[in-house]
N, C-alpha and C. Protein backbone atom coordinates (compact mmCIF):
# COMPACT_ATOMS: atom_id res chain seq x y z
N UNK A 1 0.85 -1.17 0.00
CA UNK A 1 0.00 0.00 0.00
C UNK A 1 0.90 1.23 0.00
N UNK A 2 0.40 1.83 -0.70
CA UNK A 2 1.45 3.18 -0.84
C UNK A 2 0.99 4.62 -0.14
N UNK A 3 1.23 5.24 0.12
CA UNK A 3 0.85 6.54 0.48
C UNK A 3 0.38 7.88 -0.60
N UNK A 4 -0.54 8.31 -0.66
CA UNK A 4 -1.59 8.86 -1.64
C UNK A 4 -0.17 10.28 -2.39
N UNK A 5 -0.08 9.80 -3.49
CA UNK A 5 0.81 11.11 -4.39
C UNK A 5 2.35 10.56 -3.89
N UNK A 6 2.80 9.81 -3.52
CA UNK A 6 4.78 8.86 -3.50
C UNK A 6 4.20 7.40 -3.51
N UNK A 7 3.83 6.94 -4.74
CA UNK A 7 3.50 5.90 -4.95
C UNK A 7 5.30 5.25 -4.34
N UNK A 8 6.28 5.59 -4.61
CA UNK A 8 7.46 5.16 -4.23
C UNK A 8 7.73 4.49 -2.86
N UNK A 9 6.50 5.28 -2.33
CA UNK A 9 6.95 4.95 -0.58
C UNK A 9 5.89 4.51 0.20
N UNK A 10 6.40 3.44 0.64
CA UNK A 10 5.14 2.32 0.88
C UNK A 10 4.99 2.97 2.28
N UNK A 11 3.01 2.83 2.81
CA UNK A 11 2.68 3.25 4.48
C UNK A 11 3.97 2.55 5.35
N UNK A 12 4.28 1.44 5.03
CA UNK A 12 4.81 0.44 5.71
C UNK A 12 6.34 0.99 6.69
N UNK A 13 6.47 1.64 5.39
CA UNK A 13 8.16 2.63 5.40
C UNK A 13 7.88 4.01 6.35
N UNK A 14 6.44 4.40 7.02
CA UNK A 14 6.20 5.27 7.52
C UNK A 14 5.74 4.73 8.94
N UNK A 15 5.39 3.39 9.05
CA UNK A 15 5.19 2.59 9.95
C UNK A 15 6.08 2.08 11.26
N UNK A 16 6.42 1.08 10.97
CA UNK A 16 7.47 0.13 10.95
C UNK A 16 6.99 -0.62 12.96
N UNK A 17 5.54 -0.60 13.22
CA UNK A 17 5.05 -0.46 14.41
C UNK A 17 5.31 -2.18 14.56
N UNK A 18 4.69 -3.08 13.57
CA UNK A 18 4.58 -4.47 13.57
C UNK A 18 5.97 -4.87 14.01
N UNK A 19 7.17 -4.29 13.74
CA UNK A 19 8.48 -4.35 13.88
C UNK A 19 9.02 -4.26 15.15
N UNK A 20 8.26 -3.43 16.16
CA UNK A 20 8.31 -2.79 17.27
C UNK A 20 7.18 -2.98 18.11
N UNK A 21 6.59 -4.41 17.58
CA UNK A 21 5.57 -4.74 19.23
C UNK A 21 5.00 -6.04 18.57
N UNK A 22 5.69 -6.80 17.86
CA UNK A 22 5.74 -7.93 17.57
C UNK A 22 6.54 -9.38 17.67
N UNK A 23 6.58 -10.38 18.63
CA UNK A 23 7.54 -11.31 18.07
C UNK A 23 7.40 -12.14 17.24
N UNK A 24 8.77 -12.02 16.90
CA UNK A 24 9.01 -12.74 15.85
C UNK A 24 9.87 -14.44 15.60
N UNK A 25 8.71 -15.41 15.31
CA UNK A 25 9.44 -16.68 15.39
C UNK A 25 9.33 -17.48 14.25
N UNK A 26 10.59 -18.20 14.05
CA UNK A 26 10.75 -19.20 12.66
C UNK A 26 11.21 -20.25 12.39
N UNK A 27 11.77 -21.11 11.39
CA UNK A 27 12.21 -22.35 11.41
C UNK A 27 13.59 -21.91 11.57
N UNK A 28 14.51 -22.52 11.95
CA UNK A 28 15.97 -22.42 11.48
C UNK A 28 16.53 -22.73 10.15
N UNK A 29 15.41 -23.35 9.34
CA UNK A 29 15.66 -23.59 7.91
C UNK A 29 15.31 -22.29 7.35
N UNK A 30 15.22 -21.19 7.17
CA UNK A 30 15.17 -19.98 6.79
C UNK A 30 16.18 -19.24 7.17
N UNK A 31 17.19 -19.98 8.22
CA UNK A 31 18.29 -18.89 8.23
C UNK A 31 20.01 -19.20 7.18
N UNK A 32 20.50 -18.47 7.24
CA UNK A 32 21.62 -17.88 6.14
C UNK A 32 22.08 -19.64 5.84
N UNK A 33 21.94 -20.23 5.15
CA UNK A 33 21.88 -21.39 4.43
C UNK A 33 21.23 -22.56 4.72
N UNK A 34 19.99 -22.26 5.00
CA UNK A 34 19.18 -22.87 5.52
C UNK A 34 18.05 -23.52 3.77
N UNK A 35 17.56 -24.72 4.48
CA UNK A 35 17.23 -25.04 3.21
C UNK A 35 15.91 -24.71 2.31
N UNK A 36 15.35 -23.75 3.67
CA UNK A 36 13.71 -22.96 3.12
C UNK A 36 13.83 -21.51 2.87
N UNK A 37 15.53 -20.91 2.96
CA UNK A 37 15.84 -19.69 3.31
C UNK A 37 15.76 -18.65 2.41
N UNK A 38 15.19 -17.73 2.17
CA UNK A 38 15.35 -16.56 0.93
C UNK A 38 16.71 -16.07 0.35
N UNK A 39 17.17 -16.28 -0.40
CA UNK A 39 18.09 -15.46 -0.90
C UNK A 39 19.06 -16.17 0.12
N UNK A 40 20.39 -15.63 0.60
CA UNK A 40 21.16 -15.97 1.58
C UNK A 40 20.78 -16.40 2.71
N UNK A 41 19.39 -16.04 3.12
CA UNK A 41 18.70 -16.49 4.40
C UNK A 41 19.18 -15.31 5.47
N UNK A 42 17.88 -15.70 6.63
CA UNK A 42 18.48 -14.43 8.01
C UNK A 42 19.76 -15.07 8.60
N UNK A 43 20.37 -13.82 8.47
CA UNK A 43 21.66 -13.91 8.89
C UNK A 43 21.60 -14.62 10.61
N UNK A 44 22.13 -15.73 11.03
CA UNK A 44 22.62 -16.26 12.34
C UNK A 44 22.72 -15.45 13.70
N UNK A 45 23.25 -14.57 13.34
CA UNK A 45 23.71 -13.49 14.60
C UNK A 45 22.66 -12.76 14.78
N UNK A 46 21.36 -12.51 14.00
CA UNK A 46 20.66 -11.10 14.43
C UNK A 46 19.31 -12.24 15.03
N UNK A 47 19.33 -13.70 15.42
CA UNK A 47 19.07 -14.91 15.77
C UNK A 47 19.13 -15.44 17.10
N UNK A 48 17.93 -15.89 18.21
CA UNK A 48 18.12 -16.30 19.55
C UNK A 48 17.26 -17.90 18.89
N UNK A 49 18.04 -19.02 19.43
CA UNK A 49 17.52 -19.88 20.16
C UNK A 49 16.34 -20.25 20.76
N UNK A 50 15.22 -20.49 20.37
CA UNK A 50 14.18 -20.72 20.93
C UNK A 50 14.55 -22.59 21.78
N UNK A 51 13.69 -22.79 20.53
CA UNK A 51 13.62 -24.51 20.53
C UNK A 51 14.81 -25.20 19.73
N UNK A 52 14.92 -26.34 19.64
CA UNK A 52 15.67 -26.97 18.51
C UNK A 52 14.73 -27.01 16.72
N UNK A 53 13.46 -26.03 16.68
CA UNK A 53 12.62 -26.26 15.59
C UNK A 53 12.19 -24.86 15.52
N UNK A 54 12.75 -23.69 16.64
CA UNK A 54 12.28 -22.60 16.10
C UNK A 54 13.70 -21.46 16.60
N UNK A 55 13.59 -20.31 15.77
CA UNK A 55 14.37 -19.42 16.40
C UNK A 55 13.54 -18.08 16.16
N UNK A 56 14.40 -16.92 16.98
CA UNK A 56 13.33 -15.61 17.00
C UNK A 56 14.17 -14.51 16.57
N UNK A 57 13.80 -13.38 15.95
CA UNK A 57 14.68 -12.50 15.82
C UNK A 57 14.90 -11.09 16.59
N UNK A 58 16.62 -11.19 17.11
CA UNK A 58 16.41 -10.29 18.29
C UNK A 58 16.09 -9.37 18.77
N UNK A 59 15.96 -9.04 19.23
CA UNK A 59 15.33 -7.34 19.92
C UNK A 59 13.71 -7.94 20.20
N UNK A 60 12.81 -8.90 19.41
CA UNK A 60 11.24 -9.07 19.49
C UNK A 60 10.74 -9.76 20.51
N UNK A 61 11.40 -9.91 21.30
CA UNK A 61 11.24 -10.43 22.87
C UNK A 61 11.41 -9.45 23.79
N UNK A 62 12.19 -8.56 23.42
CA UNK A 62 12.29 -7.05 24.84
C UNK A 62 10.88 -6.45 25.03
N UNK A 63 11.47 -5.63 25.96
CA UNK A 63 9.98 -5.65 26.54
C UNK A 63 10.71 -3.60 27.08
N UNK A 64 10.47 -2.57 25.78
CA UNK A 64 9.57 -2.89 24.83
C UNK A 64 10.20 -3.50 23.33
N UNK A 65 9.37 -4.50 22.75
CA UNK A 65 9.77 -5.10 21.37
C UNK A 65 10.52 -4.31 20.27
N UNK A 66 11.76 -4.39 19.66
CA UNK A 66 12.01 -3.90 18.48
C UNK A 66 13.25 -4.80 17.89
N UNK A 67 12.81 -4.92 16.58
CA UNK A 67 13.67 -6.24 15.61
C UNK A 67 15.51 -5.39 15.56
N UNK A 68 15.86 -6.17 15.89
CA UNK A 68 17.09 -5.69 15.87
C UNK A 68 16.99 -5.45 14.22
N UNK A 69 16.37 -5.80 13.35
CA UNK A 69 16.83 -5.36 11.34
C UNK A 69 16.17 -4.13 11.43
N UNK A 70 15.21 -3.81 11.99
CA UNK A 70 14.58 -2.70 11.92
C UNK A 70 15.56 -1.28 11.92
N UNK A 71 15.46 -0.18 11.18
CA UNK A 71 16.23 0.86 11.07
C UNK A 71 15.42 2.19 11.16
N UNK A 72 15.44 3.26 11.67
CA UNK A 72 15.15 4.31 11.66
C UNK A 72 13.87 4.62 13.33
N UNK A 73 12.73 5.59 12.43
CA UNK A 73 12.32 5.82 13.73
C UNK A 73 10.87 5.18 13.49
N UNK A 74 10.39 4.96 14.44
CA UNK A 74 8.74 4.23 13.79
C UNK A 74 7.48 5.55 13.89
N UNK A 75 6.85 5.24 12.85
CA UNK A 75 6.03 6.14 12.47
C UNK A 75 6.69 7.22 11.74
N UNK A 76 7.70 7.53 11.58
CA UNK A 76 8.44 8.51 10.53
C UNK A 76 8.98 7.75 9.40
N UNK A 77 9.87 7.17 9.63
CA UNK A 77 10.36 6.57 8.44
C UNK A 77 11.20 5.26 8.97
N UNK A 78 11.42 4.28 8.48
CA UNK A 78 11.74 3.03 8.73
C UNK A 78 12.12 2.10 7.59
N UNK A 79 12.81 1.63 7.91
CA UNK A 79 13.42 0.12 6.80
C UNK A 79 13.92 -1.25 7.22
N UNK A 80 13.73 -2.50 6.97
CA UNK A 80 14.23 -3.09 7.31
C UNK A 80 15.46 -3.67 7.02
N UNK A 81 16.50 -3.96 7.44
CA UNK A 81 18.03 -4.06 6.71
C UNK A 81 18.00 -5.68 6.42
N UNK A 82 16.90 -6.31 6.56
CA UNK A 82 17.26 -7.51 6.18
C UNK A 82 16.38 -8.15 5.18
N UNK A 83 15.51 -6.98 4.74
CA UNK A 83 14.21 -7.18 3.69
C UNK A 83 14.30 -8.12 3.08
N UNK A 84 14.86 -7.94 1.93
CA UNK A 84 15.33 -9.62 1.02
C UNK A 84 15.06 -10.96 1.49
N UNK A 85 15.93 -10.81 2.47
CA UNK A 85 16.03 -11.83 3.21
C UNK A 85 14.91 -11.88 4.63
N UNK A 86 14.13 -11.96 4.81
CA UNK A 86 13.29 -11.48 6.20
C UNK A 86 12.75 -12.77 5.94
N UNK A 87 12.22 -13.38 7.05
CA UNK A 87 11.93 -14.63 7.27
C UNK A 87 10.31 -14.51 6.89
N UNK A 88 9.63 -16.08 6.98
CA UNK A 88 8.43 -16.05 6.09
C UNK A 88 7.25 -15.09 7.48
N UNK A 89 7.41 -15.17 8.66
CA UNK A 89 6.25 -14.35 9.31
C UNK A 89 6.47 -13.12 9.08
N UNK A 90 7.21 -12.61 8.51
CA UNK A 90 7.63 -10.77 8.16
C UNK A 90 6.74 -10.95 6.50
N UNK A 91 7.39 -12.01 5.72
CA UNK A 91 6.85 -12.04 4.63
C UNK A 91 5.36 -11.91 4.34
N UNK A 92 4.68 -12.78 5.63
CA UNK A 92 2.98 -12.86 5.08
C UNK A 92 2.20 -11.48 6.04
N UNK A 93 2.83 -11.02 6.69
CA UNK A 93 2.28 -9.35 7.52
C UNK A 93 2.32 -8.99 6.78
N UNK A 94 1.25 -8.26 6.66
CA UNK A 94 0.83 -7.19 5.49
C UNK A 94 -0.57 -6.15 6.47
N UNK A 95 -0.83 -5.05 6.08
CA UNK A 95 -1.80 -4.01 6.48
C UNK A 95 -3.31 -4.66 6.65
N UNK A 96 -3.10 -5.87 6.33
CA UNK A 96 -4.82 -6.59 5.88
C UNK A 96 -5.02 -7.24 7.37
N UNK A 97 -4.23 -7.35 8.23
CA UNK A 97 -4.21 -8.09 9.21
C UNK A 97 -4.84 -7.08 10.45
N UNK A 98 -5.30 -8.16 10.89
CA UNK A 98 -6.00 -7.10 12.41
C UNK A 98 -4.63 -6.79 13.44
N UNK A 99 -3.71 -7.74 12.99
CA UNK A 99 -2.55 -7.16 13.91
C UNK A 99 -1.96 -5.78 13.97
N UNK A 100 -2.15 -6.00 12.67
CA UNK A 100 -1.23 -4.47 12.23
C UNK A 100 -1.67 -3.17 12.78
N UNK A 101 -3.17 -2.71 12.56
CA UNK A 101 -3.68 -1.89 13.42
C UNK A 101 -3.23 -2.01 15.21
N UNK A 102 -3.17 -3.11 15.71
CA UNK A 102 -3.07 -3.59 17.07
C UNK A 102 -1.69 -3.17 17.43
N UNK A 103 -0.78 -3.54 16.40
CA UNK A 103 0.88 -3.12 16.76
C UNK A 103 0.77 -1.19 16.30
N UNK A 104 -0.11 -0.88 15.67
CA UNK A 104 0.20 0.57 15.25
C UNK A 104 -0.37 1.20 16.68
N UNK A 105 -1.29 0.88 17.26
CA UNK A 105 -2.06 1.37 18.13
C UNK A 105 -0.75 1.43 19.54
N UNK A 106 -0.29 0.03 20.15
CA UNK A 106 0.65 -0.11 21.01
C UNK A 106 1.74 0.92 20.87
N UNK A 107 1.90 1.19 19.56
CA UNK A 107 3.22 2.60 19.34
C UNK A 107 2.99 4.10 19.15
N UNK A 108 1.35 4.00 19.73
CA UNK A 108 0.33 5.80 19.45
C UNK A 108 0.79 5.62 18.16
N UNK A 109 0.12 5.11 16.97
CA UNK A 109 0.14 5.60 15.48
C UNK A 109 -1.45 5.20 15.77
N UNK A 110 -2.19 6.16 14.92
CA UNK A 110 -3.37 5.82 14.39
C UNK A 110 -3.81 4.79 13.11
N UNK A 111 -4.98 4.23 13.58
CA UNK A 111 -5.34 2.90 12.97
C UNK A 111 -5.25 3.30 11.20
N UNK A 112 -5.41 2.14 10.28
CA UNK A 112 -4.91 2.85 8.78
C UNK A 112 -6.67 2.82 8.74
């Protein structure tokens, strides 16, 4: 979804709330040569240990939550440094979700 007149610049990039009051958990086969992994896969280090079948990405367990890939400020402008590569629960979040309002709300952004 883009923002009305910068088709260039997605709400998302003005967002970045889901990033910052969400955790985040995955297979270890999605990370950096992993055999379900995007592109190079999530890099190891930006990576905690859950289970032996899941791992999480760091910073989304603090309390308050923010993805260690996450860059900038939320609700102004934001990016993630590991986009490409971002594991599949980053992949299927999208604005359609009741979460998303729920994580925008937890960071005072108003609902879309």
């Amino acid at each position: 979804m883009a923002l009305p007149g910068q088709p260039a610049m997605s709400i998302c990039q003005t967002c970045g709330a889901c990033c910052a009051s969400l955790r985040v958990d995955f297979h270890p086969a999605e990370l950096a040569g992993g055999a379900f992994a995007w592109g190079q896969g999530v890099p190891v280090e930006m990576t905690v240990p859950v289970t032996p079948a899941i791992v999480r990405l760091c910073g989304t367990d603090a309390s308050p939550p923010r993805c260690v890939a996450l860059a900038g400020e939320v609700g102004v402008a934001v990016q993630c440094t590991i986009y490409d590569v971002r594991p599949s629960p980053c992949r299927e979040f999208d604005t359609e979700h009741a979460a998303c309002n729920k994580a925008r709300q937890r960071c005072g952004l108003a609902p879309l």
